[in-house]
Protein backbone atom coordinates (compact mmCIF):
# COMPACT_ATOMS: atom_id res chain seq x y z
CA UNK A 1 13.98 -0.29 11.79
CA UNK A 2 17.66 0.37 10.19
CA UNK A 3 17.35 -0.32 6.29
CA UNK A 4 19.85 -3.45 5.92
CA UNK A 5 19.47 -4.01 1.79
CA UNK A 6 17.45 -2.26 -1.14
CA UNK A 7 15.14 -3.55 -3.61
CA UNK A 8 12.97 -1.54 -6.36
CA UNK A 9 10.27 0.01 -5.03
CA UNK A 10 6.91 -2.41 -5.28
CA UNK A 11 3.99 -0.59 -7.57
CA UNK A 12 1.89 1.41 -5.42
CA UNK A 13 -1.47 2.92 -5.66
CA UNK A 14 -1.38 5.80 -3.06
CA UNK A 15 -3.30 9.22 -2.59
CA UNK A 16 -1.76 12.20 -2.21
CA UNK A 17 -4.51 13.94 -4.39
CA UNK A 18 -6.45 13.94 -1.17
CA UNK A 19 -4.28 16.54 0.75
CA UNK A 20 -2.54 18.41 -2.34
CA UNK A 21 -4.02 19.82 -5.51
CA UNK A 22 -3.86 18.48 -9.06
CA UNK A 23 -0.57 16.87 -10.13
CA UNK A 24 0.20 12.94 -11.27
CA UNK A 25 1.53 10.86 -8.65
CA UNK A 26 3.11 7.45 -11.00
CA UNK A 27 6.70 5.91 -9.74
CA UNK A 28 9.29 7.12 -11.65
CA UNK A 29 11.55 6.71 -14.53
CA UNK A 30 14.35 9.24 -15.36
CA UNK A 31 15.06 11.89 -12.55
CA UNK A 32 13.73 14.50 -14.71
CA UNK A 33 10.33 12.99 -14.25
CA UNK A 34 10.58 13.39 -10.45
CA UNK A 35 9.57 16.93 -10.73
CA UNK A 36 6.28 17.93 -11.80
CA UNK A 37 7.08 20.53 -14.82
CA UNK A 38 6.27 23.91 -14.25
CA UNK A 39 3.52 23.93 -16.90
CA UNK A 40 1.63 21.15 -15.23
CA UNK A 41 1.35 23.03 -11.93
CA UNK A 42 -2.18 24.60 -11.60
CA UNK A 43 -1.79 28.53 -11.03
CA UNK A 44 0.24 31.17 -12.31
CA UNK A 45 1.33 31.80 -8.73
CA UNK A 46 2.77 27.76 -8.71
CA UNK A 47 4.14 27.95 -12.74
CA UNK A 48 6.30 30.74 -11.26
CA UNK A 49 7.67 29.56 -8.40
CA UNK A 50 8.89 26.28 -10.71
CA UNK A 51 10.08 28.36 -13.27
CA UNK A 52 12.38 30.73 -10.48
CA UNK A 53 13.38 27.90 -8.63
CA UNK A 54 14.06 24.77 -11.11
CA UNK A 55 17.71 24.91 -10.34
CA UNK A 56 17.21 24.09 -6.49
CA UNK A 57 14.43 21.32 -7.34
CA UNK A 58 16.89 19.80 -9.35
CA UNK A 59 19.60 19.90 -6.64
CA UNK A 60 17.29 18.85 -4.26
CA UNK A 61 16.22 15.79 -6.32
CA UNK A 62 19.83 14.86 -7.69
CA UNK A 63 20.56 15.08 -3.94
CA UNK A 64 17.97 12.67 -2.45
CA UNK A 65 18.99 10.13 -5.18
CA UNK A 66 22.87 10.42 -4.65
CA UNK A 67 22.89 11.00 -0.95
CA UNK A 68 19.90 8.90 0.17
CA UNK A 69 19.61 6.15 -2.07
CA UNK A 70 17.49 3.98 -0.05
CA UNK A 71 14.71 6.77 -0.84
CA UNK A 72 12.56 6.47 -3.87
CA UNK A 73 11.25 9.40 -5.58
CA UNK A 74 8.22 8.83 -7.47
CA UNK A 75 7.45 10.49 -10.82
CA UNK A 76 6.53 14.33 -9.76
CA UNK A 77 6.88 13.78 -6.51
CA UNK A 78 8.44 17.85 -6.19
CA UNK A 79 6.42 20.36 -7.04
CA UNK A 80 4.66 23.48 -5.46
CA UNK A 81 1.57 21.72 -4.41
CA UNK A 82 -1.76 23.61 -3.07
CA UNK A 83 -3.48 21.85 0.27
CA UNK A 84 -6.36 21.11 -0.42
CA UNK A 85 -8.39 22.38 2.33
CA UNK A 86 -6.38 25.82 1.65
CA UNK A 87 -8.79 28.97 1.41
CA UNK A 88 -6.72 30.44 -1.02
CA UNK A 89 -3.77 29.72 -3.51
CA UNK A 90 -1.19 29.28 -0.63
CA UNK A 91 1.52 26.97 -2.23
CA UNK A 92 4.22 24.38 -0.40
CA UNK A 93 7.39 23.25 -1.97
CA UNK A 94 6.24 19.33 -1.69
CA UNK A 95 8.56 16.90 -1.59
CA UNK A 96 7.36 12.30 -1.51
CA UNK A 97 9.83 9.99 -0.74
CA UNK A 98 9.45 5.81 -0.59
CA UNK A 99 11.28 4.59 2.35
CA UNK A 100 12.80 0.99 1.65
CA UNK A 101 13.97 -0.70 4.19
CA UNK A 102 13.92 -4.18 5.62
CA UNK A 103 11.31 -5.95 7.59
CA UNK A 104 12.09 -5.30 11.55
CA UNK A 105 10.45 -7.07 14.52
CA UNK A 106 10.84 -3.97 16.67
CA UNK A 107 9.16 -2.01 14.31
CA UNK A 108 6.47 -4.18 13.80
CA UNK A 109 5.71 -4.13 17.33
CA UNK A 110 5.26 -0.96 17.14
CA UNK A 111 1.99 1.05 16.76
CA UNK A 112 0.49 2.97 14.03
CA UNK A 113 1.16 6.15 15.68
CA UNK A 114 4.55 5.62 17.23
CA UNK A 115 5.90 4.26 14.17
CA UNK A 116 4.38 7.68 11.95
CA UNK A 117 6.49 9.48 14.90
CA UNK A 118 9.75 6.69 14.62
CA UNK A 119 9.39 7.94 10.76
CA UNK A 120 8.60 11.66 11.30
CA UNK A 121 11.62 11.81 13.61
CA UNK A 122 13.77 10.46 11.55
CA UNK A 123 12.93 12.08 8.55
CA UNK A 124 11.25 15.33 8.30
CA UNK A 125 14.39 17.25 9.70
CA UNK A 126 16.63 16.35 7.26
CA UNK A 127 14.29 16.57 4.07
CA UNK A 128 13.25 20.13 5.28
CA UNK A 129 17.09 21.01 5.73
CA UNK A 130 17.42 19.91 2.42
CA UNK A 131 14.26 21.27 0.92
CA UNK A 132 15.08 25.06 2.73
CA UNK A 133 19.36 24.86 1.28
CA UNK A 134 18.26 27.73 -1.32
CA UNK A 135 17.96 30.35 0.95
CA UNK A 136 16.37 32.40 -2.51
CA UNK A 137 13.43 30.01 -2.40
CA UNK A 138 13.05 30.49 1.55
CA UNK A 139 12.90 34.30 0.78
CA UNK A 140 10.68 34.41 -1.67
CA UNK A 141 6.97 35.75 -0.89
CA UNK A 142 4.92 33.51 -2.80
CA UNK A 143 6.29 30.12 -0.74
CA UNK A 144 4.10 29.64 1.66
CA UNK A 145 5.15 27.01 3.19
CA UNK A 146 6.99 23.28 3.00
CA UNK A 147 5.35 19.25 2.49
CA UNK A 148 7.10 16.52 3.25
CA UNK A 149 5.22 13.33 2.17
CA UNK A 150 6.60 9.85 3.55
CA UNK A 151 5.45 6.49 2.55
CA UNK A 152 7.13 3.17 3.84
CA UNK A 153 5.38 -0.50 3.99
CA UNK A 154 3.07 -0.92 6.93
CA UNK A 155 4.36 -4.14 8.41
CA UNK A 156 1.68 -6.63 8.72
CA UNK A 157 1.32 -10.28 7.24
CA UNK A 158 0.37 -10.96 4.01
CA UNK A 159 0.43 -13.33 0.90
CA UNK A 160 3.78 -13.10 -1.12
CA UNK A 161 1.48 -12.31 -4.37
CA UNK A 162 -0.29 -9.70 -2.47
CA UNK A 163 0.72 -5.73 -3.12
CA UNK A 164 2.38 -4.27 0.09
CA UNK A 165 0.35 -2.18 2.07
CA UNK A 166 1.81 1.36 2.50
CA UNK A 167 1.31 3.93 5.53
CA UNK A 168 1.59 7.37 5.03
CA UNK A 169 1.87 10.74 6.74
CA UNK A 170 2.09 14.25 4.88
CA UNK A 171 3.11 16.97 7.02
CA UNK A 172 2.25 21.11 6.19
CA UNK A 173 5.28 22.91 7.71
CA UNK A 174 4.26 26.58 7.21
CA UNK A 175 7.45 29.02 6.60
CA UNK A 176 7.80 30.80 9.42
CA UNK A 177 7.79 27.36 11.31
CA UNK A 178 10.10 25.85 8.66
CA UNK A 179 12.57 28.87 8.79
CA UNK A 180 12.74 28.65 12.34
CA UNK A 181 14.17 25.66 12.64
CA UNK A 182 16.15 25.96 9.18
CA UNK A 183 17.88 28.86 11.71
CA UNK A 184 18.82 26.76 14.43
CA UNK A 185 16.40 28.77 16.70
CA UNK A 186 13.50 25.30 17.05
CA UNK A 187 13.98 21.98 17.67
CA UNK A 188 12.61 18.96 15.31
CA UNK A 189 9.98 18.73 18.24
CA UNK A 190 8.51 22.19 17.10
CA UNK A 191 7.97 20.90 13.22
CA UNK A 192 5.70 18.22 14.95
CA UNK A 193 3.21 20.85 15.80
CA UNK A 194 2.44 21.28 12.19
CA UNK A 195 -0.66 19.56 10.45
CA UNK A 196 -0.24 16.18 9.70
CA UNK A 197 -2.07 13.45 7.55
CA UNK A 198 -2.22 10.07 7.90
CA UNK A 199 -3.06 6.82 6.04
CA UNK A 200 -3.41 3.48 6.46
CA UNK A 201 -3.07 1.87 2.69
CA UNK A 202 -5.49 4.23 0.90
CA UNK A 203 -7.86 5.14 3.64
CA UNK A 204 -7.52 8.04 5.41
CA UNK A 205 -6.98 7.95 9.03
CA UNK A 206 -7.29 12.14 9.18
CA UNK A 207 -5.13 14.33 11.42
CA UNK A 208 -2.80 13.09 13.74
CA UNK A 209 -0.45 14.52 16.03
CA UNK A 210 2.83 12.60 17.10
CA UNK A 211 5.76 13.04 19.49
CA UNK A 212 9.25 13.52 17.83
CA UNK A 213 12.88 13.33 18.40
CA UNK A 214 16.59 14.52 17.12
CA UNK A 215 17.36 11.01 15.80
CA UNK A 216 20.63 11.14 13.34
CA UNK A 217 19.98 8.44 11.37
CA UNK A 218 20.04 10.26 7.87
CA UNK A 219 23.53 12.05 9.00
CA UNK A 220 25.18 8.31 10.01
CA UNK A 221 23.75 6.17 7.96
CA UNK A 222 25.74 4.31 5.15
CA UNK A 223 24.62 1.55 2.62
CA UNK A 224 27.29 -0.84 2.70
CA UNK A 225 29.25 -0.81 -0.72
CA UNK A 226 27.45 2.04 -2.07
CA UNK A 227 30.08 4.77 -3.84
CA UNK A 228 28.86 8.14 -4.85
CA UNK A 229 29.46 9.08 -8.91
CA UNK A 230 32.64 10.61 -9.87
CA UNK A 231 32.18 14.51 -8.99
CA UNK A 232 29.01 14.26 -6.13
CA UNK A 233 29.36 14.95 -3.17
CA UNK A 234 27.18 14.88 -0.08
CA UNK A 235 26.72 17.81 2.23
CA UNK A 236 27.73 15.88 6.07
CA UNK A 237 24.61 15.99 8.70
CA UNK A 238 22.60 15.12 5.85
């Protein structure tokens, strides 16, 4: 399952409207575009949170591109988002990444479940470490709670022409979970007991629970002959 080389992202029709509220979900262009202005979000509540915090989204996007670069962000893919089955205006810092990465045997042998868990354990941690850095956004009341949305290529045969089809789990981390383990004091195995959403292409498979693990992946990894720009730097374990 380790990402050997990198390609653009293919074109993808996916569905996040079906867990969050409103907000455009198109690949993206300039980095800018990866978060969702505050204007567009939906309540005042929301408009305020991305007006107090647009210094940390854009840290936490310039930091997924430098220091992850086999992630895709897609246009306005951060944003405080609103479940949609929420009773009231609750509102999660959401954050959607494309995983690219090459075709793998062992992963293809894999199940639908295991390999949402492969992906949840190797990814949720360190988005949500990165996601939580801003210990101003953590504190403030109106956060309710954290979304990490993952989306990689379900590996299955098809015709070269033919658009990839991609799996996808959202998980809803409330903030007293998330700042638990932010503090050291849960392991990655206690963010698996938040609600999770899975599908398969654009149907929904529904809730799903999965088993997870510390895997460092994230923290080792390095794409061969990839440099960093002149003045970034990458925080190490993630």
């Amino acid at each position: 399952m380790r990402p050997l080389t990198y390609t653009a992202p293919a074109l993808l029709s996916l569905l996040l409207l079906l867990a969050l509220g409103p907000g455009s979900m198109t690949w993206a262009g300039p980095a800018d575009d990866r978060l969702l202005p505050a204007d567009q979000h939906s309540s005042d509540k929301a408009r305020r949170l991305a007006k107090t915090h647009a210094r940390a989204l854009r840290d936490l996007s310039a930091g997924v591109y430098h220091c992850l670069p086999w992630l895709e962000l897609p246009k306005h893919s951060i944003g405080f988002f609103r479940p949609k089955d929420a009773s009231q205006d609750e509102r999660y810092l959401a954050l959607r990444v494309y995983i690219e990465q090459d075709a793998s045997p062992q992963f293809a042998r894999l199940g639908a479940d295991e390999r949402a868990a492969a992906m949840f354990s190797r990814y949720v941690g360190p988005l949500l470490k990165r996601m939580g850095a801003e210990r101003t956004l953590l504190d403030d009341a109106d956060l309710d709670g954290f979304t990490v949305i993952l989306d990689w290529a379900k590996p299955a045969p098809r015709a070269e022409s033919a658009r990839p089809i991609t799996e996808t789990i959202a998980v809803f981390i409330q903030k007293s979970m998330a700042a638990e383990y932010l503090a050291g004091r849960a392991p990655v195995g206690r963010l698996a007991e938040a609600r999770i959403l899975a599908w398969d292409g654009e149907t929904a498979r529904g809730q799903m629970r999965v088993t997870a693990w510390e895997d460092d992946f994230v923290a080792t990894y390095k794409v061969a002959n990839y440099q960093l720009e002149k003045g970034v730097s990458c925080p190490s374990g993630l």
